[in-house]
C-alpha atoms as a PDB file:
ATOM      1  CA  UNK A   1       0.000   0.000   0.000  1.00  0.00           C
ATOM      2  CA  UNK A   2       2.586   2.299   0.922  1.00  0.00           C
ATOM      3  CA  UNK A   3       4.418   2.142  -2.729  1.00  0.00           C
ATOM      4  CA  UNK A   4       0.779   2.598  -4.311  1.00  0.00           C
ATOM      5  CA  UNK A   5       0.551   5.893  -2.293  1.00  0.00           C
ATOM      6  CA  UNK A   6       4.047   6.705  -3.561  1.00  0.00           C
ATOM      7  CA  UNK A   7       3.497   6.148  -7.074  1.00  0.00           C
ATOM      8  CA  UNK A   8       0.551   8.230  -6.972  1.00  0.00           C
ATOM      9  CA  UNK A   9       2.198  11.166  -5.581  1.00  0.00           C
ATOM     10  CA  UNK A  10       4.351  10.484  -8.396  1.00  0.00           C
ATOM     11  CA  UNK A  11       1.823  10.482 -10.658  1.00  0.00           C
ATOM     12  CA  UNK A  12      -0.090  13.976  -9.381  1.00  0.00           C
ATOM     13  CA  UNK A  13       3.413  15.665  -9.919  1.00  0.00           C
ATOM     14  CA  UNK A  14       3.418  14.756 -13.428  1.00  0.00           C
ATOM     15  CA  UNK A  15       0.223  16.344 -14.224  1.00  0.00           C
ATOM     16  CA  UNK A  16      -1.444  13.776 -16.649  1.00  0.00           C
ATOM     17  CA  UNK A  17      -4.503  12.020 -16.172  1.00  0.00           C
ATOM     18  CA  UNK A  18      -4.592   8.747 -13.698  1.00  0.00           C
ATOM     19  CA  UNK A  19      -7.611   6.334 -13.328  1.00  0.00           C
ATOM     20  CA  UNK A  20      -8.957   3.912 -11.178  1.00  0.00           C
ATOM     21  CA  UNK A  21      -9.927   0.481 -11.813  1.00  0.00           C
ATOM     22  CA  UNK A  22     -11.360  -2.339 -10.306  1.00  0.00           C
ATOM     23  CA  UNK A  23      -9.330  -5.399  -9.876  1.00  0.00           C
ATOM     24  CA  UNK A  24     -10.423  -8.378 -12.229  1.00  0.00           C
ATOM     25  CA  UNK A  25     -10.092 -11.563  -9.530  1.00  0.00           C
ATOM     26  CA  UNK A  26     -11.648 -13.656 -11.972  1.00  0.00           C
ATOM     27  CA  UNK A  27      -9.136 -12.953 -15.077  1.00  0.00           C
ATOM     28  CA  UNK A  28     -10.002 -10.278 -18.109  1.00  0.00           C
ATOM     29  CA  UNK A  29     -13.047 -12.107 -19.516  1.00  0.00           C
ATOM     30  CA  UNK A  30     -15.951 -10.091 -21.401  1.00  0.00           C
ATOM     31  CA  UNK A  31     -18.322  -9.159 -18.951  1.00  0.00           C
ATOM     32  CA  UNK A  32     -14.766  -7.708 -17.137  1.00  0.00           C
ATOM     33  CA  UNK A  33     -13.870  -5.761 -20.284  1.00  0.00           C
ATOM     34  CA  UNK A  34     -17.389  -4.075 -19.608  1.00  0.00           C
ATOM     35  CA  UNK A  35     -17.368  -3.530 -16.205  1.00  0.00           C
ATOM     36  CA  UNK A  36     -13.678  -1.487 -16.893  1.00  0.00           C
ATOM     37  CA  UNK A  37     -14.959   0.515 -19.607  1.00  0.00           C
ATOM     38  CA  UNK A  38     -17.789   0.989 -17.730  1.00  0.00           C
ATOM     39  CA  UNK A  39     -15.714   2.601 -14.970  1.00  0.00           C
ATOM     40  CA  UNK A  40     -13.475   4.179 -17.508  1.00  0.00           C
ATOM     41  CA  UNK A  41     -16.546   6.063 -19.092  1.00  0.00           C
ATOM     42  CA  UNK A  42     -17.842   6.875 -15.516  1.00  0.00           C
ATOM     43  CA  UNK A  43     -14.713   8.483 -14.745  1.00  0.00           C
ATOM     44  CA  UNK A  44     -14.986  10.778 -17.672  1.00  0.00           C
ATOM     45  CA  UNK A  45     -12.829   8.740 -20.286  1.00  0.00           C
ATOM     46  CA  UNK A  46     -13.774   9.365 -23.981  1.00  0.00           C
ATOM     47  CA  UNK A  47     -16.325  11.884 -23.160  1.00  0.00           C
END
């Protein structure tokens, strides 16, 4: 946790856009592909 926090700080310093997605504990099958564009476009991606 402590080198996620890091890397975002990173991240905020570079000034370009970061985005948060679920994990996939089941592997990247369809209905996953969905549910992470469906949480890209909620978060503003593409619009």
């Amino acid at each position: 946790m402590e080198l996620e926090r890091a890397q975002r700080t990173v991240l905020d310093g570079v000034g370009v856009p970061a985005y948060e997605l679920p994990y996939l504990g089941d592997g990247a099958d369809i209905a996953g592909l969905y549910r992470l564009a469906k949480e890209l476009r909620r978060q503003g991606v593409g619009a």
